[in-house]
Protein backbone atom coordinates (compact mmCIF):
# COMPACT_ATOMS: atom_id res chain seq x y z
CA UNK A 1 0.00 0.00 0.00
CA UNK A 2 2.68 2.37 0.95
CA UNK A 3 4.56 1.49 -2.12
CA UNK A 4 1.32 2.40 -4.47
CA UNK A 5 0.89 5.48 -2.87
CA UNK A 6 4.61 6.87 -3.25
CA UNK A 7 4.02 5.49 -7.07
CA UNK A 8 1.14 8.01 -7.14
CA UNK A 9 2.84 10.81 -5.05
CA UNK A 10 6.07 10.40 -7.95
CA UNK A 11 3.48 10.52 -10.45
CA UNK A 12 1.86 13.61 -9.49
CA UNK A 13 5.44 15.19 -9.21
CA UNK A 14 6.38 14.54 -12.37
CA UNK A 15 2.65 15.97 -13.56
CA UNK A 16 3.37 19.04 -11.93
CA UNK A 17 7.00 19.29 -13.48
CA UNK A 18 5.37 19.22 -16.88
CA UNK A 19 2.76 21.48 -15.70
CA UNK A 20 5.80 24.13 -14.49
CA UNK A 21 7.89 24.04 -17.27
CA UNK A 22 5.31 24.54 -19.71
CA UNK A 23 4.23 27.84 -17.83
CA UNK A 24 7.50 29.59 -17.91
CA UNK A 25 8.62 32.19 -20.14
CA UNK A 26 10.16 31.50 -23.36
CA UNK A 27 14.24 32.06 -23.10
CA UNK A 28 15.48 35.21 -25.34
CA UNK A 29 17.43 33.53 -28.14
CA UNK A 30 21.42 33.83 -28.18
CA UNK A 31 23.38 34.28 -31.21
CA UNK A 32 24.33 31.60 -33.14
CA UNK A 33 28.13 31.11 -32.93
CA UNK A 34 29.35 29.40 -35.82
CA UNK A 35 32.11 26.69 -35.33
CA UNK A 36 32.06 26.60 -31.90
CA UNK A 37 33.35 23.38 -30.58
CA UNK A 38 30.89 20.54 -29.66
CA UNK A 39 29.54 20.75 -25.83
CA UNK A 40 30.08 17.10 -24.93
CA UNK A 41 26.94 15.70 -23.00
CA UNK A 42 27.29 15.18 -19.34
CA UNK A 43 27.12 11.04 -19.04
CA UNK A 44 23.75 10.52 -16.89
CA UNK A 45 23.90 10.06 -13.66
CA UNK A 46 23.26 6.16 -12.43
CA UNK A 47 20.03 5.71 -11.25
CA UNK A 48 19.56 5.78 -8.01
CA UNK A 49 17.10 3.44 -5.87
CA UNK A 50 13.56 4.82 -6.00
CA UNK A 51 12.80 6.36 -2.63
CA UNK A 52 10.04 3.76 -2.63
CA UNK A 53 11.78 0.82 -2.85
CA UNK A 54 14.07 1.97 -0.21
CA UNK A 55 11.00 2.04 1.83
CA UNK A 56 9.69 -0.99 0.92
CA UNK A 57 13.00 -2.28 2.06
CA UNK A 58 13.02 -0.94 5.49
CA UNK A 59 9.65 -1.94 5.57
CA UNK A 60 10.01 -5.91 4.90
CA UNK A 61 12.56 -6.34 7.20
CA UNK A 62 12.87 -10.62 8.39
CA UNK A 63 9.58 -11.71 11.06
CA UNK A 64 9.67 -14.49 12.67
CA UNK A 65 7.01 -15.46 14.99
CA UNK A 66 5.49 -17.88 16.91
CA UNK A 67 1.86 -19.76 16.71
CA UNK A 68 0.92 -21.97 19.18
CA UNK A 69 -1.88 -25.01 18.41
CA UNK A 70 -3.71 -27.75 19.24
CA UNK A 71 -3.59 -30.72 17.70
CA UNK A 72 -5.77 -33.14 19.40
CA UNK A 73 -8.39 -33.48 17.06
CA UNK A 74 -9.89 -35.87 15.05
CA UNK A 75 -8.19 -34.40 11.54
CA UNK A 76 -4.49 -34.02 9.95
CA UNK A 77 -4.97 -30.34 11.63
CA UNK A 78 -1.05 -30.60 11.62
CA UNK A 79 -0.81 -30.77 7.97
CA UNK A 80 -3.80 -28.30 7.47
CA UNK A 81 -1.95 -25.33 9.77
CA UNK A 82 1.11 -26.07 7.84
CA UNK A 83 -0.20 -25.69 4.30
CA UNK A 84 -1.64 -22.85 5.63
CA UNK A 85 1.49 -21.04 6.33
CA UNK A 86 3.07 -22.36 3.30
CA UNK A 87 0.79 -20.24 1.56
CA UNK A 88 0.80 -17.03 3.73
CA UNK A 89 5.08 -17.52 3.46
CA UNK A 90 4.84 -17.67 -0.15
CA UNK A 91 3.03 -14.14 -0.02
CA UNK A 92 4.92 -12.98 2.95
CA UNK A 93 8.76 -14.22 2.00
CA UNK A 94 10.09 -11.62 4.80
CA UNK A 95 7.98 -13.26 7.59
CA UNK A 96 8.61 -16.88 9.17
CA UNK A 97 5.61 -18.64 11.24
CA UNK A 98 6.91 -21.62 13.49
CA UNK A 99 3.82 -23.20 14.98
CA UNK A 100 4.37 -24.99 18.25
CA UNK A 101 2.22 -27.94 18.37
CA UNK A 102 0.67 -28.88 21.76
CA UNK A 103 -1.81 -31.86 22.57
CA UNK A 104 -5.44 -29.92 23.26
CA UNK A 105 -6.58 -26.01 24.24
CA UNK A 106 -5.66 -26.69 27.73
CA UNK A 107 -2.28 -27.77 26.98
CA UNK A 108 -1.84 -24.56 24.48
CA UNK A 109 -3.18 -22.47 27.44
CA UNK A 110 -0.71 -24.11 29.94
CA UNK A 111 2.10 -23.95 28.04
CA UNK A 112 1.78 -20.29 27.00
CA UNK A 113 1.21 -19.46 30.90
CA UNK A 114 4.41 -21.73 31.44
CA UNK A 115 6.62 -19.49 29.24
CA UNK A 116 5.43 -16.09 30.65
CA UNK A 117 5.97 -16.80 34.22
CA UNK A 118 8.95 -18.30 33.63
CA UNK A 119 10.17 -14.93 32.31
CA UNK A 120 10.16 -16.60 28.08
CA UNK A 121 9.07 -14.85 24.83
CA UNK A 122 5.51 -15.75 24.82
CA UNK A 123 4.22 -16.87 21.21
CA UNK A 124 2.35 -13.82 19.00
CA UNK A 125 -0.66 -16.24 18.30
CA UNK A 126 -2.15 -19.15 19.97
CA UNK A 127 -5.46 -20.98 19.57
CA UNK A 128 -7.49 -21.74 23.19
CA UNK A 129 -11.07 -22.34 23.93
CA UNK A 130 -12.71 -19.00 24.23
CA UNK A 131 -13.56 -19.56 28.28
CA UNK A 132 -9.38 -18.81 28.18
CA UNK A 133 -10.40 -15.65 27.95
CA UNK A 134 -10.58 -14.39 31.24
CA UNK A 135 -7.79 -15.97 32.83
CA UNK A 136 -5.59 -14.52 30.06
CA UNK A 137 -6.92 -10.88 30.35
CA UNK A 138 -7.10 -11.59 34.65
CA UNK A 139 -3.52 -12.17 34.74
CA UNK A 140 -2.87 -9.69 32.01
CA UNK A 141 -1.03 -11.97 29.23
CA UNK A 142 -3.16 -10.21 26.45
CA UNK A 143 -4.02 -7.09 24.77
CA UNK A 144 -6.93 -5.73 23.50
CA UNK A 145 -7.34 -5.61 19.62
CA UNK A 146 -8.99 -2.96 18.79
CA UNK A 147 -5.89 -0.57 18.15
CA UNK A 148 -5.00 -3.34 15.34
CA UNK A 149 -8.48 -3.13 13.80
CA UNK A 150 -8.26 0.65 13.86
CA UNK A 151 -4.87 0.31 12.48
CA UNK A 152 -5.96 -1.86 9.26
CA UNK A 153 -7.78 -0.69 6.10
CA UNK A 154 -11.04 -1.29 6.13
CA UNK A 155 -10.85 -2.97 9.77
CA UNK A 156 -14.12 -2.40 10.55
CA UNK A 157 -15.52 -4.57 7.28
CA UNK A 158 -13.23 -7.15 8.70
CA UNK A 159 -14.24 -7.59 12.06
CA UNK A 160 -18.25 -7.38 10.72
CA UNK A 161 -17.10 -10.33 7.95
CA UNK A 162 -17.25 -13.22 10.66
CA UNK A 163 -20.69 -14.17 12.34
CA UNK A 164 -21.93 -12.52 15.01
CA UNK A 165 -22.76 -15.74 17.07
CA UNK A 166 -18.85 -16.66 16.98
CA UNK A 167 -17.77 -12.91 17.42
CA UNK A 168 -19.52 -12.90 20.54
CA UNK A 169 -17.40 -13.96 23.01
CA UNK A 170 -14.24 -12.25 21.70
CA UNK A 171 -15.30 -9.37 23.64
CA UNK A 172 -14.99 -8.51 26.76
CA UNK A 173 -15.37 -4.96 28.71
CA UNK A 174 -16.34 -3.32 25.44
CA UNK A 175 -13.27 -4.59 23.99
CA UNK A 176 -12.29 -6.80 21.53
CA UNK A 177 -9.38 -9.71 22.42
CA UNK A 178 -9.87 -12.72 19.97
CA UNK A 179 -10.70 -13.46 16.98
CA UNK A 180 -12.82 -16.91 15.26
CA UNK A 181 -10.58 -19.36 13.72
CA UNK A 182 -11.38 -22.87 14.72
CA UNK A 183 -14.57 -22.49 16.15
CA UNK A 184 -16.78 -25.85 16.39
CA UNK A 185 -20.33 -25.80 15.65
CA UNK A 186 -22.42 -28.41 17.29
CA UNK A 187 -23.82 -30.76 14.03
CA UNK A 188 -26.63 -33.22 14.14
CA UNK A 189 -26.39 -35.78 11.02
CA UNK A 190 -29.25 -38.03 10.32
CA UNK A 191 -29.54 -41.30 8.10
CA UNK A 192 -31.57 -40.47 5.24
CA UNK A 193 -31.82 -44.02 3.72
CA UNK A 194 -33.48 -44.99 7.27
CA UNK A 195 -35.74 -42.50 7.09
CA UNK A 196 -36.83 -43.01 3.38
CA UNK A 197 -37.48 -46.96 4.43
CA UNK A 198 -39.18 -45.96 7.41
CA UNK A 199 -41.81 -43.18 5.29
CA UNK A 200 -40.57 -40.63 8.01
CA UNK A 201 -40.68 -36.83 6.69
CA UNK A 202 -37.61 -34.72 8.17
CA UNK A 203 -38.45 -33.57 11.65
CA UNK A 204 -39.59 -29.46 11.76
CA UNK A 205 -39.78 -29.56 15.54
CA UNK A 206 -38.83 -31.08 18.92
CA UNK A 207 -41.91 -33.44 18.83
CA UNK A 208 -41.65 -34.49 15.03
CA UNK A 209 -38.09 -35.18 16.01
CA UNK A 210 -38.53 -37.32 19.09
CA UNK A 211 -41.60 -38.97 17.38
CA UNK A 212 -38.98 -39.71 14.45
CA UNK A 213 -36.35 -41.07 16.67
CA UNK A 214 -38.93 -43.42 18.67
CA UNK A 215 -39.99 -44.92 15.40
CA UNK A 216 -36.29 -45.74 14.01
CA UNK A 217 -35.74 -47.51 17.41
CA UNK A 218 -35.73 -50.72 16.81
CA UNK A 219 -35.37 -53.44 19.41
CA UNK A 220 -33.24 -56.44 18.37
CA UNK A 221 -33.04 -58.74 20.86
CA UNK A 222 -31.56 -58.08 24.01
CA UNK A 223 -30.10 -55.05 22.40
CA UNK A 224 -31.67 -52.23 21.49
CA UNK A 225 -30.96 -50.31 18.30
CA UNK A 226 -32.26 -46.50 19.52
CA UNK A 227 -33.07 -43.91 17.10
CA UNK A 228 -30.81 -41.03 18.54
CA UNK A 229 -27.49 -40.57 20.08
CA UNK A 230 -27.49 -36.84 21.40
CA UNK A 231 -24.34 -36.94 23.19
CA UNK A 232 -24.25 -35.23 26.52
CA UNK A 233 -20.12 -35.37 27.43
CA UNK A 234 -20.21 -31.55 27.07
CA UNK A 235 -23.03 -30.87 28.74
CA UNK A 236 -22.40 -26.87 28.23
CA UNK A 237 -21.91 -26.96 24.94
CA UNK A 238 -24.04 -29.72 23.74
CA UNK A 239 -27.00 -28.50 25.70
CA UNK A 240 -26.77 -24.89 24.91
CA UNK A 241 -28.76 -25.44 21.52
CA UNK A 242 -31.51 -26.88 22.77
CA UNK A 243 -31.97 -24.08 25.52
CA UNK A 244 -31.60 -21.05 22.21
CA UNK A 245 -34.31 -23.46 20.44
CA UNK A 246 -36.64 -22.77 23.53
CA UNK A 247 -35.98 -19.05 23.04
CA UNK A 248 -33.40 -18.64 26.52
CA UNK A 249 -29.26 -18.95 26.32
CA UNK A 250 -28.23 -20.95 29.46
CA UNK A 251 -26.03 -17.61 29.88
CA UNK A 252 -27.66 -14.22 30.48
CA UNK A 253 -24.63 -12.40 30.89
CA UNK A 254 -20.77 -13.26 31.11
CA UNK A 255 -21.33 -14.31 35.39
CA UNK A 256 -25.21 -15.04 34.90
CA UNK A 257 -26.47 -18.80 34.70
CA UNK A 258 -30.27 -18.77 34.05
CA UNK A 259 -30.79 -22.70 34.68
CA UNK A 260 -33.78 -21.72 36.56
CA UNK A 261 -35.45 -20.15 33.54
CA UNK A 262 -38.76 -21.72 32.21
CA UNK A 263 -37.27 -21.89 28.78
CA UNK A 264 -33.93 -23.72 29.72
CA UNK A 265 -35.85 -25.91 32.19
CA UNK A 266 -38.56 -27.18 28.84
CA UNK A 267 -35.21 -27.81 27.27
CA UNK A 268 -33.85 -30.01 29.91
CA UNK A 269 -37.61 -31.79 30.46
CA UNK A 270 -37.17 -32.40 26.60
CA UNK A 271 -33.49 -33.96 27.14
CA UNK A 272 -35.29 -36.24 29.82
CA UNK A 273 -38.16 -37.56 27.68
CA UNK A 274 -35.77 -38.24 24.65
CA UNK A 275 -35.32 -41.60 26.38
CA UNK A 276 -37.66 -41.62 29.28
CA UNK A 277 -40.75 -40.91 27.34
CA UNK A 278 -39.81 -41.75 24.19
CA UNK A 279 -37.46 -44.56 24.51
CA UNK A 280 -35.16 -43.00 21.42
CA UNK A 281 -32.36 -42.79 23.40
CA UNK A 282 -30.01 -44.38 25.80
CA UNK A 283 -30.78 -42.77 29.47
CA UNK A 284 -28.32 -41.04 31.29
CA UNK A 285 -25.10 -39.08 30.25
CA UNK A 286 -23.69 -40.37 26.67
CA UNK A 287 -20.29 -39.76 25.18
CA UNK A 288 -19.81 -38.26 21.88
């Protein structure tokens, strides 16, 4: 960008130039003076670097730094983050990303935490479950990013290019500290041979749903093949949807649990009669 703009700040110099020399007077004409000797040409000077690229120069000085990620996941994320900075290097030549590979967030989080208090270069990047949040900003490892997004053309449009639901929680205190990378979105897949076989129509709500899962339950034996696994391992997480579906987060602020709402508690009734009422799903907690 800065480069462009000196090309246009030459060009407009050089415009002007023009524009000078064709205002000025007319020189009075000299005498012609017959055999004088030959003025020999002065050789042209070499061309000195363009101011710009001098600039550009000073500006592309060698980066190096640090990401730190998680790789326990169920995906060659290694080989994903990699051929991600592959590309970003080939656009970037002057700046070097080393990722640091750690098992999961909390490892990531520990291990960053490890390095500052042991007086190390913390990484410039690393990838943690949003709750890190907090503890980061509590024990004051971060900084805010707003003076970035201020700082970048057409910041703004950037920040209002990722969803609002995964935006969210990068704020804090009016302040904005993270930004969406690998967020995970809670997915429910469903077998659409079995339902074709079974003349089921896709479920449009929580009763056409259970009433679809009851019917694809099939008992086999001593073993029962149930229509629905909703896993419950994450009970946060994997609940929160339902509780939004009944109109009420399970969060009403950043230090506000609303368990206790009607909403959230028709959500949880719901969870119960999946297998209680129903008998489409294992009882009790389930792992993913």
């Amino acid at each position: 960008m800065k480069k462009k703009m000196l090309y246009k700040i030459f060009a407009v110099v050089l415009v002007l130039g023009l524009l000078l020399g064709a205002c000025a007077p007319a020189p009075a004409e000299e005498p012609v003076q017959e055999d004088a000797a030959p003025v020999e040409e002065e050789a042209p000077a070499e061309d000195a670097a363009p101011a710009e690229e001098e600039e550009e120069e000073a500006v592309m000085e060698p980066v190096t730094f640090q990401v730190f990620y998680p790789v326990a996941v169920d995906a060659p994320i290694a080989a994903i983050l990699n051929g991600y900075i592959e590309e970003f290097q080939a656009e970037y030549p002057h700046i070097t990303v080393e990722p640091v590979f750690s098992g999961g967030y909390g490892d990531v989080q520990t291990a960053i935490q490890t390095t500052i208090d042991g007086g190390g270069e913390p990484p410039a990047l690393g990838v943690m479950l949003a709750t890190a949040l907090y503890d980061l900003i509590n024990a004051d490892y971060i900084a805010p990013l707003d003076g970035y997004v201020a700082g970048m053309e057409d910041g703004d449009a950037y920040v209002a290019d990722f969803l609002p639901a995964f935006l969210a929680n990068s704020y804090y205190d009016d302040q904005i500290w993270s930004i969406p990378f690998q967020r995970s979105a809670v997915v429910m897949y469903y077998n659409a041979d079995m339902f074709a076989a079974a003349g089921l129509e896709l479920p449009t709500s929580w009763q056409t749903w259970a009433e679809a899962a009851q019917a694809l339950t099939v008992q086999d034996g001593d073993t029962t093949n149930y229509g629905l696994h909703f896993s419950s391992d994450w009970p946060y997480w994997l609940f929160q949807p339902l509780a939004i579906g009944a109109g009420q987060n399970i969060l009403d602020d950043d230090c506000t649990v609303v368990f206790d709402d009607p909403a959230v508690i028709e959500a949880v009734q719901f969870y119960i009669d999946l297998s209680e009422v129903y008998g489409a799903m294992p009882a009790g907690v389930q792992a993913s």
